[in-house]
C-alpha atoms as a PDB file:
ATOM      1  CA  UNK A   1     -13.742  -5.087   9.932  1.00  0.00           C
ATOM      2  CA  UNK A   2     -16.165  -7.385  11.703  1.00  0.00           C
ATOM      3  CA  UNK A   3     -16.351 -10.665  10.489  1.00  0.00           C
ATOM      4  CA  UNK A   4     -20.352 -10.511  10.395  1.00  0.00           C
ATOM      5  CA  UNK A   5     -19.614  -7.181   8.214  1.00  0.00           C
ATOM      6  CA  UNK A   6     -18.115  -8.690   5.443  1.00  0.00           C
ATOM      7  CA  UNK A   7     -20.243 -11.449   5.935  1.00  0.00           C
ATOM      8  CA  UNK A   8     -23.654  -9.287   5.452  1.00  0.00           C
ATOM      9  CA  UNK A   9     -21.991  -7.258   2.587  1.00  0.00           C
ATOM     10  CA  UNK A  10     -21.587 -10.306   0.321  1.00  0.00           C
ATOM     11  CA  UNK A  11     -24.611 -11.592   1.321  1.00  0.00           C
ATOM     12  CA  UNK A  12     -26.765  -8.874   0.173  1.00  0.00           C
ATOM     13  CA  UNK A  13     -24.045  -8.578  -3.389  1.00  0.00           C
ATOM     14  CA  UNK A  14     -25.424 -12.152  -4.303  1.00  0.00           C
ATOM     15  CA  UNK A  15     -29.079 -11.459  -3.487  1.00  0.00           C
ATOM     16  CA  UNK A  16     -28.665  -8.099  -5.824  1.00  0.00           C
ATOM     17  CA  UNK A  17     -26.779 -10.150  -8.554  1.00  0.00           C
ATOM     18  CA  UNK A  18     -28.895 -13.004  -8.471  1.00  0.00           C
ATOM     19  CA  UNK A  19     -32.589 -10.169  -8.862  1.00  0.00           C
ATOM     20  CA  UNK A  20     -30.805  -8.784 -11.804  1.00  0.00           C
ATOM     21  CA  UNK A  21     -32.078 -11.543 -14.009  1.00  0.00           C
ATOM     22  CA  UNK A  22     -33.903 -13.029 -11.296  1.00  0.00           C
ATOM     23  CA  UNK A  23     -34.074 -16.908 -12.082  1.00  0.00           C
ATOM     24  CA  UNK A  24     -33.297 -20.187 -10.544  1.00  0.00           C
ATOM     25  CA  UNK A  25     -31.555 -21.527 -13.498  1.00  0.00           C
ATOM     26  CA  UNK A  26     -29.428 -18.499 -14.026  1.00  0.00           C
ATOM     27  CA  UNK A  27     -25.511 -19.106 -13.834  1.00  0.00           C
ATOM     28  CA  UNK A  28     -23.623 -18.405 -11.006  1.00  0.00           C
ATOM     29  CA  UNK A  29     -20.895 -16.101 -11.514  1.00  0.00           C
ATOM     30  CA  UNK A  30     -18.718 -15.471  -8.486  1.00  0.00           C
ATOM     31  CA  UNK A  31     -16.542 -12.311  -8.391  1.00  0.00           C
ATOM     32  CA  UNK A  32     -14.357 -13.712  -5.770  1.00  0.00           C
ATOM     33  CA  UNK A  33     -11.454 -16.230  -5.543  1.00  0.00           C
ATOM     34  CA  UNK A  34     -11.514 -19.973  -5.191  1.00  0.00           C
ATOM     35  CA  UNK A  35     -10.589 -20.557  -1.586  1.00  0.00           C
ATOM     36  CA  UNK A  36     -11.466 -17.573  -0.168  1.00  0.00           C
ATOM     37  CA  UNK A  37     -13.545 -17.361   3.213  1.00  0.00           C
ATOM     38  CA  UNK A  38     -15.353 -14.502   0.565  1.00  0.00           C
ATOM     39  CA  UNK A  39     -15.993 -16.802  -2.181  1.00  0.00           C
ATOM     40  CA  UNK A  40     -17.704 -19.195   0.479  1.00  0.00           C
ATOM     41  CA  UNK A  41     -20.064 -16.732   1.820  1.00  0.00           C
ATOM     42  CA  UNK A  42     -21.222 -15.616  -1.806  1.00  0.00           C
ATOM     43  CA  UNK A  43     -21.811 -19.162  -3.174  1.00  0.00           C
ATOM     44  CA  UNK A  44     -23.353 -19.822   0.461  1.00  0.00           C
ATOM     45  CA  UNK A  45     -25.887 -17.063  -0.330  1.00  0.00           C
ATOM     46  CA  UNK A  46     -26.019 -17.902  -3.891  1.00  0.00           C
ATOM     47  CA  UNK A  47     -27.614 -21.832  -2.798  1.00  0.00           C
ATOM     48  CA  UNK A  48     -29.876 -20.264  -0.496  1.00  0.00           C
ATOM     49  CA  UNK A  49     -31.573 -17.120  -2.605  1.00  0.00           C
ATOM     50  CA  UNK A  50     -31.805 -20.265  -5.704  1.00  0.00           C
ATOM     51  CA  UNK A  51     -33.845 -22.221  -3.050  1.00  0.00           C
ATOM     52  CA  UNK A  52     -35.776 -19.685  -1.704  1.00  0.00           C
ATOM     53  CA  UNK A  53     -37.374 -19.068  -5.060  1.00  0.00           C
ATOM     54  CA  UNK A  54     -37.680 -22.847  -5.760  1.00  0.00           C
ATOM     55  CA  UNK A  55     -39.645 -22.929  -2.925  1.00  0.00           C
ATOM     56  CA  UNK A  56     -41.834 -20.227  -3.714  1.00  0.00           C
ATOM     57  CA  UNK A  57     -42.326 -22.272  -7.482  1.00  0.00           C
ATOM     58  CA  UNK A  58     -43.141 -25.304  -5.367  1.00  0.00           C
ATOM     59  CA  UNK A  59     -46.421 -23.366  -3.812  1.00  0.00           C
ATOM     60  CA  UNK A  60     -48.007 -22.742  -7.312  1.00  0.00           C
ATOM     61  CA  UNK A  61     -51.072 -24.148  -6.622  1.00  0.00           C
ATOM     62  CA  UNK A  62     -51.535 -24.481 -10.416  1.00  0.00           C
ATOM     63  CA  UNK A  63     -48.104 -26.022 -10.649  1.00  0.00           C
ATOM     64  CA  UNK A  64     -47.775 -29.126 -13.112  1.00  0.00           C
ATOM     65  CA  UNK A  65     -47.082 -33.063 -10.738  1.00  0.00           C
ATOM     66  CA  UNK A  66     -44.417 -33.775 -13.298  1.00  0.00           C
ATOM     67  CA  UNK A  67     -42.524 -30.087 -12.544  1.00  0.00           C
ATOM     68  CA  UNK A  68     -43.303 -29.750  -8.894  1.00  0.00           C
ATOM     69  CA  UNK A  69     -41.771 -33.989  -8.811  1.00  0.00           C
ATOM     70  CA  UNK A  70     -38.758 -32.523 -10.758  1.00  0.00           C
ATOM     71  CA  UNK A  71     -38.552 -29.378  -8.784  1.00  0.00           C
ATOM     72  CA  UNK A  72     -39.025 -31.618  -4.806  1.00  0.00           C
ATOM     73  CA  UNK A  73     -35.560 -33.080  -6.714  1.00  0.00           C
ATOM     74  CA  UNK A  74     -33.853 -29.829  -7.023  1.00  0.00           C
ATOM     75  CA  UNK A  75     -34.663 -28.719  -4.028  1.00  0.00           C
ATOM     76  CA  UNK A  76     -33.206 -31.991  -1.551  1.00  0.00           C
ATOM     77  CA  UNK A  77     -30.288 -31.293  -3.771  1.00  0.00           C
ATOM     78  CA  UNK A  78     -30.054 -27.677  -2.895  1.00  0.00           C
ATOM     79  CA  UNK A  79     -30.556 -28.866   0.454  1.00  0.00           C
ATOM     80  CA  UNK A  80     -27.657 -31.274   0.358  1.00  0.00           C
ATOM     81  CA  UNK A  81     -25.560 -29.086  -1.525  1.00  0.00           C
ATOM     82  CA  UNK A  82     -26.223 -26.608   1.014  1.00  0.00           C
ATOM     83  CA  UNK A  83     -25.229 -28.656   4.203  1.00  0.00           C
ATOM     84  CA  UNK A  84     -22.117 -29.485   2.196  1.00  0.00           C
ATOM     85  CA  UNK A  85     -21.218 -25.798   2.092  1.00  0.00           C
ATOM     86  CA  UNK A  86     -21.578 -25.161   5.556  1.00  0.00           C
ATOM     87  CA  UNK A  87     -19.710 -28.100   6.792  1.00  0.00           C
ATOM     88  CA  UNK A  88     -16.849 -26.895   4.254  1.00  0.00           C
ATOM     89  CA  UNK A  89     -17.046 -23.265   5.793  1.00  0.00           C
ATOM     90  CA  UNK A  90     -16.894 -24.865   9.201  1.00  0.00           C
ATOM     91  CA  UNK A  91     -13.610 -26.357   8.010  1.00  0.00           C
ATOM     92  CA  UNK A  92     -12.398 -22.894   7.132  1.00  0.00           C
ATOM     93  CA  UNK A  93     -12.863 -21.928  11.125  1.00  0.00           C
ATOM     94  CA  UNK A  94     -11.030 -25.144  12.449  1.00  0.00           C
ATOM     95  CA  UNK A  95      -8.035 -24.735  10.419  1.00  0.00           C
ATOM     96  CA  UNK A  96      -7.883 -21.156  11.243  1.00  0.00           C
ATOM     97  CA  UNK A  97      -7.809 -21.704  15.139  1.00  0.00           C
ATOM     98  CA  UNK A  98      -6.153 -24.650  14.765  1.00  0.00           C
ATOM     99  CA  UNK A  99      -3.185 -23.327  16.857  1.00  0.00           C
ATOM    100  CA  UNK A 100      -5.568 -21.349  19.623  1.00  0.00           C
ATOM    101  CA  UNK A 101      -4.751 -22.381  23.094  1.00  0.00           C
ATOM    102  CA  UNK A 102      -8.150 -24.075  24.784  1.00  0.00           C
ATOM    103  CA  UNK A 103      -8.682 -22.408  28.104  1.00  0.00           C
ATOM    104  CA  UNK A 104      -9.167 -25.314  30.577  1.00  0.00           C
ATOM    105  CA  UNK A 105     -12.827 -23.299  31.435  1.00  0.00           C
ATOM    106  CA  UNK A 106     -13.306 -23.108  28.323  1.00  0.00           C
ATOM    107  CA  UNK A 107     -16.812 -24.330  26.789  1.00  0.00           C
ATOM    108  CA  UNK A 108     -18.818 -25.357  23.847  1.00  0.00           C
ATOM    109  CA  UNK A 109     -21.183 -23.084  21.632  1.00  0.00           C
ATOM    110  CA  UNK A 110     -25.001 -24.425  21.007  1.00  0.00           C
ATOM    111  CA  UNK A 111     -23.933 -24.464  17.113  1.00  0.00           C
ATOM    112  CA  UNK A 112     -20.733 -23.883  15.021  1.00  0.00           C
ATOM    113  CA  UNK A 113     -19.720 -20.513  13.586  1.00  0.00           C
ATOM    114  CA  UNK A 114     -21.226 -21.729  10.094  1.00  0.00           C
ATOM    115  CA  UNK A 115     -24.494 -22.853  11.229  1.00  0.00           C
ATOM    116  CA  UNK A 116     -24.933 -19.191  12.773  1.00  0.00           C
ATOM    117  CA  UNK A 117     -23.673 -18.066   9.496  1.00  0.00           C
ATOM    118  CA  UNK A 118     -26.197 -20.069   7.645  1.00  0.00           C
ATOM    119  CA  UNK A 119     -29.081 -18.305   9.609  1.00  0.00           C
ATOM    120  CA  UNK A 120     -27.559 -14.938   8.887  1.00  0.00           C
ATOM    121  CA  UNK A 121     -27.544 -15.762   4.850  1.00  0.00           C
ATOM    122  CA  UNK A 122     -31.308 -16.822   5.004  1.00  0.00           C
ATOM    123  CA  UNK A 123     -31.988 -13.425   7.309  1.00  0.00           C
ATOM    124  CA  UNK A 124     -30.817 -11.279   3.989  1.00  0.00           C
ATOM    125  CA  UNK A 125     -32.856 -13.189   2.104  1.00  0.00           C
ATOM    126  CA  UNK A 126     -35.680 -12.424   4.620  1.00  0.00           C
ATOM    127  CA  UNK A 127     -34.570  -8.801   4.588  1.00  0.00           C
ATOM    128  CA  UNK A 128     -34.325  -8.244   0.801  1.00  0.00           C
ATOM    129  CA  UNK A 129     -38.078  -9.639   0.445  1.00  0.00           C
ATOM    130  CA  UNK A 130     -39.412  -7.995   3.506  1.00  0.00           C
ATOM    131  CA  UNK A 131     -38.533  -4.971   2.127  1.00  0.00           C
ATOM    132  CA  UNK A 132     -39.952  -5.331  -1.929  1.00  0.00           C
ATOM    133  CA  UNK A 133     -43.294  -5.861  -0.054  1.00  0.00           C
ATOM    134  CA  UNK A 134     -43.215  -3.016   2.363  1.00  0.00           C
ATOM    135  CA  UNK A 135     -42.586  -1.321  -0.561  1.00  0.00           C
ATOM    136  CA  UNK A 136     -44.950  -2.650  -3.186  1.00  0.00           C
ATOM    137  CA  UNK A 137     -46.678   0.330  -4.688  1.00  0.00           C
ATOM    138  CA  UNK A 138     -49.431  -2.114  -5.841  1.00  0.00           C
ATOM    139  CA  UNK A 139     -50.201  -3.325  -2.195  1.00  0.00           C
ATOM    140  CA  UNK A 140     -52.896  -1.963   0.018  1.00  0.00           C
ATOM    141  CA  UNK A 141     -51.434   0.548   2.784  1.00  0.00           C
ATOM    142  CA  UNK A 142     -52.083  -1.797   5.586  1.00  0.00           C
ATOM    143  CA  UNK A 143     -49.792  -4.292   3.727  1.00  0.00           C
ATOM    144  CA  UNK A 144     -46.953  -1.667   3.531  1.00  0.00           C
ATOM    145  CA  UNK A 145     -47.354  -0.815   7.074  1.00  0.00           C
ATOM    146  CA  UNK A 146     -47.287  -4.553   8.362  1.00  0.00           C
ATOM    147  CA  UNK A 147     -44.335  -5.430   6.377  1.00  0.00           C
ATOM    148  CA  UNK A 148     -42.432  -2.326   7.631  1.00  0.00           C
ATOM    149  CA  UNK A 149     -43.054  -3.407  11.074  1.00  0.00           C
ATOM    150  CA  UNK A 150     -41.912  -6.956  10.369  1.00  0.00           C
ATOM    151  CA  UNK A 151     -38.495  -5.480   8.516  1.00  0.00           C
ATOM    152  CA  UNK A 152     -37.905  -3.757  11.285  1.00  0.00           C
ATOM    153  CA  UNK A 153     -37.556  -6.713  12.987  1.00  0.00           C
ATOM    154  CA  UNK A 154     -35.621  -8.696  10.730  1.00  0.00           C
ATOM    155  CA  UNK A 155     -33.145  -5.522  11.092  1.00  0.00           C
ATOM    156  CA  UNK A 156     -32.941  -5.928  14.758  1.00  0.00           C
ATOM    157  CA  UNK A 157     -32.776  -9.572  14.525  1.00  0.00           C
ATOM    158  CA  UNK A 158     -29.671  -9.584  11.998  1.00  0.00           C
ATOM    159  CA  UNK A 159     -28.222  -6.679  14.214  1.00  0.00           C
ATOM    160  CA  UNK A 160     -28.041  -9.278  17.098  1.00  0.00           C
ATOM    161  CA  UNK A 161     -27.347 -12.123  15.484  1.00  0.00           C
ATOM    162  CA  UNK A 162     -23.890 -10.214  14.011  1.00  0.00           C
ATOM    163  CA  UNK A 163     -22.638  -9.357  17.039  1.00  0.00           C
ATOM    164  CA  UNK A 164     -23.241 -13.000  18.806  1.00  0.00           C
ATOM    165  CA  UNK A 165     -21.046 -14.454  15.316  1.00  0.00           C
ATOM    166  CA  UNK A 166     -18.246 -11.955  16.127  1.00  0.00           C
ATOM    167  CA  UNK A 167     -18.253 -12.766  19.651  1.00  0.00           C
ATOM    168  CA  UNK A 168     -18.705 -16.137  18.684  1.00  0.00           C
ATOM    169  CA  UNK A 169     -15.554 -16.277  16.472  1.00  0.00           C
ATOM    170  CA  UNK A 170     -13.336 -14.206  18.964  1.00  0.00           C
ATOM    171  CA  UNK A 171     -13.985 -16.272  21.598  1.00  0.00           C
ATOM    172  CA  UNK A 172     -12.990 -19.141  19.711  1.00  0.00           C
ATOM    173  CA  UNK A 173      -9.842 -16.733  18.941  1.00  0.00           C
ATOM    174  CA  UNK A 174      -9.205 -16.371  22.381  1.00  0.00           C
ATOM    175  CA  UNK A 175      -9.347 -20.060  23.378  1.00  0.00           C
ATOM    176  CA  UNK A 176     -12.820 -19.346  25.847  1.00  0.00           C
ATOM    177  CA  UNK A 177     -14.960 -21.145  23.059  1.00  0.00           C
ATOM    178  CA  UNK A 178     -14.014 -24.512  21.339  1.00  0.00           C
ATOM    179  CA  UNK A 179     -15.530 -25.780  17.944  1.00  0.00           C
ATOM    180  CA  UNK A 180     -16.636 -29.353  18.181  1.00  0.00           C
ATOM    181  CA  UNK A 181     -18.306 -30.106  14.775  1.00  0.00           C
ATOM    182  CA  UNK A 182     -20.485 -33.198  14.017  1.00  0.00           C
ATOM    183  CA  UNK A 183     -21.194 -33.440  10.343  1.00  0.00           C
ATOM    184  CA  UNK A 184     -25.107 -33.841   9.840  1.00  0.00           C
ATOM    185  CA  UNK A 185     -24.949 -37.361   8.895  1.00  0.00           C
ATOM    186  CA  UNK A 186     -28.441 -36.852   6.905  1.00  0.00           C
ATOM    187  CA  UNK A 187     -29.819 -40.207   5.980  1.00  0.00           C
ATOM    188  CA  UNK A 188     -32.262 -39.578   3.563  1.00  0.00           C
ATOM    189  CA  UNK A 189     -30.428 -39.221   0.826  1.00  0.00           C
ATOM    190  CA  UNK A 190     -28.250 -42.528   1.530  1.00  0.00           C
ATOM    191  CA  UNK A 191     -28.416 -45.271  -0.529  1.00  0.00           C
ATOM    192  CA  UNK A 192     -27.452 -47.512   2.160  1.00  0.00           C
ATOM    193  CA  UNK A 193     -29.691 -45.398   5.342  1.00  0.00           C
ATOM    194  CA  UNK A 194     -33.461 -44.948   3.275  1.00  0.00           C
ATOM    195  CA  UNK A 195     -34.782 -47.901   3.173  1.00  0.00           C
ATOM    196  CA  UNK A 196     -36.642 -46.708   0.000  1.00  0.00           C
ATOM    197  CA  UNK A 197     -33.528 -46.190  -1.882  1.00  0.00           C
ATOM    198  CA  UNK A 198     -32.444 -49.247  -0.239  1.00  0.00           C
ATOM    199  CA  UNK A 199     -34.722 -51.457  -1.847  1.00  0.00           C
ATOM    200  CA  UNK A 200     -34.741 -50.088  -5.517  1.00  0.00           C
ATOM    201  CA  UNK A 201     -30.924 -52.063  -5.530  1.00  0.00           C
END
């Protein structure tokens, strides 16, 4: 089975489990093993359908300077925690090709496998809500219609952007594509890199 497959698959499993109770602080329960590529890709998800609500909280224009202060917090976490994830699922790729002969023409992708991954987990996310509103039996017509054109989209979008991960990944199989990964080296968060935090010491 394709990589991007399995990927998709789990993807839209988290986005169901998480709608069953639908809320951010909700526990995350995941049905697969510690270690697995599989248990990656559903926390993965899991981060990214918490923050996608968080940021729809944030947008209350009614919403409380205390909570939305408190909520900016949980979202640069997410954020952080996030980055961390894909960095550690980017470690999963360069230990599995670790042996993989580099063809001397061999060249460089734009991004890693688990930054492509990354867009493909927010695309479900885009997918799953696309599809609520072109389905909204409250909305007007014209809604539905727009948001069915837009889903359609999204479909055609995720469609290409699986089969550019599995030709991504077998590349890198095949030694024509080598990963190079830089970690992301964010700065904000940094006691010793913001200057803000900096001088609260």
């Amino acid at each position: 089975m394709p990589f991007s497959q399995i990927a998709n698959r789990i993807f839209e499993e988290s986005i169901e489990q998480y709608h069953v109770i639908d809320r951010v602080d909700q526990e995350l329960k995941n049905p697969y093993p510690a270690g697995d590529i599989e248990h990656l890709l559903y926390r993965k998800n899991w981060i990214d359908t918490v923050q996608w609500h968080f940021e729809d909280l944030i947008r209350d224009p009614e919403i409380n300077p205390v909570a939305a202060l408190e909520l900016k917090r949980k979202i640069d976490a997410s954020n952080q925690e996030r980055t961390d994830l894909v960095e550690y699922i980017d470690s999963f790729f360069l230990q599995k090709y670790q042996s993989v002969e580099i063809k001397d023409d061999a060249t460089i992708n734009t991004e890693s496998p688990a930054w492509a991954i990354d867009r493909l987990s927010i695309l479900a996310l885009k997918i799953y809500h696309m599809k609520e509103e072109a389905e909204r039996s409250d909305a007007t017509g014209d809604h539905r219609k727009a948001c069915e054109g837009k889903l359609q989209i999204l479909l055609e979008q995720r469609k290409d952007l699986s089969t550019a991960i599995d030709q991504l990944l077998n590349d890198i199989e095949n030694g024509n594509k080598y990963m190079k990964v830089y970690k992301q080296m964010k700065m904000y968060n940094d006691d010793e890199l913001n200057p803000v935090l900096r001088g609260q010491k």
